[in-house]
N, C-alpha and C. Protein backbone atom coordinates (compact mmCIF):
# COMPACT_ATOMS: atom_id res chain seq x y z
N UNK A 1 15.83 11.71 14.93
CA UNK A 1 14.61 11.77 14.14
C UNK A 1 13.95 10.40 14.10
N UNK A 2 12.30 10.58 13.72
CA UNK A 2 11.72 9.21 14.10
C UNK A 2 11.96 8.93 12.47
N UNK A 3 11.76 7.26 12.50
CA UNK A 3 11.82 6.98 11.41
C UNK A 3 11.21 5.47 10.82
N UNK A 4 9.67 5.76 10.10
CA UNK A 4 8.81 4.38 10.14
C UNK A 4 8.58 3.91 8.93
N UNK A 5 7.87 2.77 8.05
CA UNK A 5 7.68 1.87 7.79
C UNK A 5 6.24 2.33 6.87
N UNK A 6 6.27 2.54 5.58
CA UNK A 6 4.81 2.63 4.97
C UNK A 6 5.00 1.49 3.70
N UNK A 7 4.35 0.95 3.67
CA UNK A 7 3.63 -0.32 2.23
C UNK A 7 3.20 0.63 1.42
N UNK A 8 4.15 -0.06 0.06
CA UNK A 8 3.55 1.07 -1.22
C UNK A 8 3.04 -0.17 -2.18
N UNK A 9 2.33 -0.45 -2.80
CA UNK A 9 1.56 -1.57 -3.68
C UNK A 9 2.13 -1.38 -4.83
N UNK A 10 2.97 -0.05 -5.80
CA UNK A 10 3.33 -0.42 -6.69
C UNK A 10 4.87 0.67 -6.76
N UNK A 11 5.47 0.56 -7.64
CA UNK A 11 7.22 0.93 -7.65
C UNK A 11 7.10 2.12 -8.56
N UNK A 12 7.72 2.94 -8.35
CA UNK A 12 7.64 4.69 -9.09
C UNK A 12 6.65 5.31 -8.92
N UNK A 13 6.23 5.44 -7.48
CA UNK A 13 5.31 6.33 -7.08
C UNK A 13 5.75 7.78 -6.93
N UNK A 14 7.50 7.33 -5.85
CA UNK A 14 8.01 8.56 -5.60
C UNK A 14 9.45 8.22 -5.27
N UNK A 15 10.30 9.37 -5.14
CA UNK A 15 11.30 8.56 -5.11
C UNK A 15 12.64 9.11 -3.89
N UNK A 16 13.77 8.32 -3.71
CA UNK A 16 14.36 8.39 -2.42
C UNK A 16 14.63 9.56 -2.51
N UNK A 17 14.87 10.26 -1.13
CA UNK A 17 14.68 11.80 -1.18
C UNK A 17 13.71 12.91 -1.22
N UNK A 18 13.11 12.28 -2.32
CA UNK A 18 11.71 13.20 -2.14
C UNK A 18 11.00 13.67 -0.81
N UNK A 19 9.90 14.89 -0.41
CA UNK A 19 9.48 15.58 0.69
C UNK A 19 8.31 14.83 0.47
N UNK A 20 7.64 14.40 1.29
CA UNK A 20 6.23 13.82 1.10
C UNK A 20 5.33 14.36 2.63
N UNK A 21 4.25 14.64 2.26
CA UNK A 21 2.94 14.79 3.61
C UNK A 21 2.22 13.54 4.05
N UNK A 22 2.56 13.58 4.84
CA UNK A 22 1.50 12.41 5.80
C UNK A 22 0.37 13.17 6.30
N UNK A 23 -0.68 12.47 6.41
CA UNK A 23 -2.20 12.38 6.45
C UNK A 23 -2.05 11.62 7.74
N UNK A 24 -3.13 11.89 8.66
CA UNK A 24 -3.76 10.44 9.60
C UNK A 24 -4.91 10.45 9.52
N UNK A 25 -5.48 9.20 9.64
CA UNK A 25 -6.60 8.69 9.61
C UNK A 25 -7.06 7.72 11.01
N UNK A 26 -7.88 8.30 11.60
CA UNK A 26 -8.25 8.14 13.09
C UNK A 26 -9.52 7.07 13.29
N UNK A 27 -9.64 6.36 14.16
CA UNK A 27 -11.06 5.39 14.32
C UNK A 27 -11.31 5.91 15.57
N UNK A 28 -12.50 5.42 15.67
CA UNK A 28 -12.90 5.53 17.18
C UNK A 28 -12.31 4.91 17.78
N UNK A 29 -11.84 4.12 18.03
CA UNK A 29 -11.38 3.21 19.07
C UNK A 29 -9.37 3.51 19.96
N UNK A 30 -9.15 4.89 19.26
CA UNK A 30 -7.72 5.16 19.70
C UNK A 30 -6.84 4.79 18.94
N UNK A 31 -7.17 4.25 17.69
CA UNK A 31 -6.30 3.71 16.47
C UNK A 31 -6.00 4.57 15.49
N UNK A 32 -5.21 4.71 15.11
CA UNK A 32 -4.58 5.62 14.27
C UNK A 32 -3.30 4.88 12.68
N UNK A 33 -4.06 5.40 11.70
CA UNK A 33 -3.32 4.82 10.19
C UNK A 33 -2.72 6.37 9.90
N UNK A 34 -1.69 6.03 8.60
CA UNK A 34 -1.32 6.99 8.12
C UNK A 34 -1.20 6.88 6.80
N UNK A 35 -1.45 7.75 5.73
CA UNK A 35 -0.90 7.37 4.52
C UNK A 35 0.35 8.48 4.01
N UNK A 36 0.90 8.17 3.30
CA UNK A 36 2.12 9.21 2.52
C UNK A 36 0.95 9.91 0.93
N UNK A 37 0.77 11.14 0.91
CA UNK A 37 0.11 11.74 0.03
C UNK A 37 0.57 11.92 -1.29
N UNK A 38 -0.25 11.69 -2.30
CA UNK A 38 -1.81 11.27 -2.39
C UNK A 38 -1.92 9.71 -2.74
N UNK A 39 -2.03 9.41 -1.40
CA UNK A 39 -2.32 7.62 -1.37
C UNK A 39 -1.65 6.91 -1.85
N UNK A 40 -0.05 7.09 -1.84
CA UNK A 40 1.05 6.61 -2.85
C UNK A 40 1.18 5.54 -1.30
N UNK A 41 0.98 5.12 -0.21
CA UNK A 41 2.27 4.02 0.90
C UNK A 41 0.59 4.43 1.77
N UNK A 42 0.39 3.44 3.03
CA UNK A 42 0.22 3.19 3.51
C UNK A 42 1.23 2.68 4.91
N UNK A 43 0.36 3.34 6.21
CA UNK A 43 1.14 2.10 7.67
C UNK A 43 0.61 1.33 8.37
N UNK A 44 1.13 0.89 9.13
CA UNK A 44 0.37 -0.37 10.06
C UNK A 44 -0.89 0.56 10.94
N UNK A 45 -0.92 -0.12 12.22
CA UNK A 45 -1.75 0.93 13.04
C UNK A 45 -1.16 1.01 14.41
N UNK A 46 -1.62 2.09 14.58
CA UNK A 46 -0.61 2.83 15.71
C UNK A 46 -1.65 3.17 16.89
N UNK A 47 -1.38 3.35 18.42
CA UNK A 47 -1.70 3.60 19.11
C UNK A 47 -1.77 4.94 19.59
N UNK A 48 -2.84 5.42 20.91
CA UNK A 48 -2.51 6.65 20.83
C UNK A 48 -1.02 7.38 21.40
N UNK A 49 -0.63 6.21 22.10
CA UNK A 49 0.65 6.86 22.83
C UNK A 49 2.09 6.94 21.20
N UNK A 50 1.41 5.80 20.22
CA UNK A 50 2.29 6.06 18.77
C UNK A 50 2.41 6.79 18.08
N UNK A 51 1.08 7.48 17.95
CA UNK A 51 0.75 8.71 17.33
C UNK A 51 1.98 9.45 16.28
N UNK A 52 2.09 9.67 15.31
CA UNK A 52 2.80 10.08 14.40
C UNK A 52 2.60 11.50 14.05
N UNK A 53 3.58 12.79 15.01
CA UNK A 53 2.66 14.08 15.06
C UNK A 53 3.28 14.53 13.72
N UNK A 54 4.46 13.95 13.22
CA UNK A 54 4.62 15.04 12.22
C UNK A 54 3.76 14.70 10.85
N UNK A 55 3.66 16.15 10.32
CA UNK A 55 3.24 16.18 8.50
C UNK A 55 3.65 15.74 7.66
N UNK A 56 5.11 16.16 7.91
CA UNK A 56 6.12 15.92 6.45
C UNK A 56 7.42 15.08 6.93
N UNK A 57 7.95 14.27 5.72
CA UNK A 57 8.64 13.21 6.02
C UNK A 57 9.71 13.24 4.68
N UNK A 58 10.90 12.89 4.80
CA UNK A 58 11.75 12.33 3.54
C UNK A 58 11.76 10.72 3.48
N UNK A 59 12.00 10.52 2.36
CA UNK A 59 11.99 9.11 1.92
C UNK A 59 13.34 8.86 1.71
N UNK A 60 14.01 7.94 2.96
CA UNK A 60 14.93 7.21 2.47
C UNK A 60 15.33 6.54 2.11
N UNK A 61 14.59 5.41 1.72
CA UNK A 61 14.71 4.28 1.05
C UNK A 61 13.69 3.70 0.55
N UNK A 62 13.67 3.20 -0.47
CA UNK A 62 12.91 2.46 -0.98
C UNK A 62 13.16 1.12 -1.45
N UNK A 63 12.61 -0.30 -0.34
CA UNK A 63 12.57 -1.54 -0.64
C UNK A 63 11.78 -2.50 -1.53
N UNK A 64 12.12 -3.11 -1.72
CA UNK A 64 11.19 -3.99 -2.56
C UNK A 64 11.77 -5.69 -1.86
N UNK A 65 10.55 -6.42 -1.51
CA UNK A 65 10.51 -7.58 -0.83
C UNK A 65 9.49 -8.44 -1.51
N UNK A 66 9.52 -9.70 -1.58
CA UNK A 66 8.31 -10.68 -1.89
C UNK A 66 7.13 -9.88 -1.70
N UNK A 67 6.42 -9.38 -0.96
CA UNK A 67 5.16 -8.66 -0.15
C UNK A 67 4.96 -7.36 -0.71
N UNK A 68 6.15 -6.64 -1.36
CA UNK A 68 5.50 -5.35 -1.87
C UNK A 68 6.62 -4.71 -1.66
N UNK A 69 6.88 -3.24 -1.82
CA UNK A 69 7.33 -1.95 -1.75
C UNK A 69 7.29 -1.03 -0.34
N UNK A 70 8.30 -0.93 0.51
CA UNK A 70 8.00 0.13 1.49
C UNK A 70 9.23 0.84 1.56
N UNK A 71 8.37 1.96 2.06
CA UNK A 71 8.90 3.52 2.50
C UNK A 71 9.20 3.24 3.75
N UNK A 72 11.09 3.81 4.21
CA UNK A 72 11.11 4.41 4.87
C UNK A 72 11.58 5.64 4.92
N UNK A 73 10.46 6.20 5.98
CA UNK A 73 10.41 7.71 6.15
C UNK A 73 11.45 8.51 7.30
N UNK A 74 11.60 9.33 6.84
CA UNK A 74 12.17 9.91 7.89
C UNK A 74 11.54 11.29 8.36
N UNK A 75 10.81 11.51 10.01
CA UNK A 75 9.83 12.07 9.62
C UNK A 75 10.48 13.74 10.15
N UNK A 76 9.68 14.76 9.75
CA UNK A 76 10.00 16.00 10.17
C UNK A 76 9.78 16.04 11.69
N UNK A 77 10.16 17.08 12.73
CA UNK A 77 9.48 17.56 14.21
C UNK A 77 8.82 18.84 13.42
């Protein structure tokens, strides 16, 4: 299973384990964001060959670093 990297800005949004939906958000230019729903994490940006096909994801961890809060996901096929 794939398994990526979302920035959450604040702590008890959601929690390890939980089922969460991913969203993408597309530019013109072949770039591709994602957020974890409803706007709880944010990801970097991804290419089209990166593309992130699945919806739904579990949360396995939740870090906390100098920089913020991130999710990692573990995503559905």
């Amino acid at each position: 299973m794939r398994q990526e990297r979302f920035k959450m800005e604040r702590e008890g949004l959601v929690t390890e384990g939980q089922e969460v939906e991913i969203s993408e958000r597309s530019a013109v230019t072949g770039q591709y964001t994602y957020l974890v729903e409803p706007s709880v994490a944010m990801s970097g940006i991804y290419r089209t060959a990166q593309r992130i096909m699945s919806r739904k994801g579990i949360i396995k961890k939740i870090e906390q670093t100098e920089k913020g809060f991130y999710l990692l996901v573990e995503l559905k096929d």
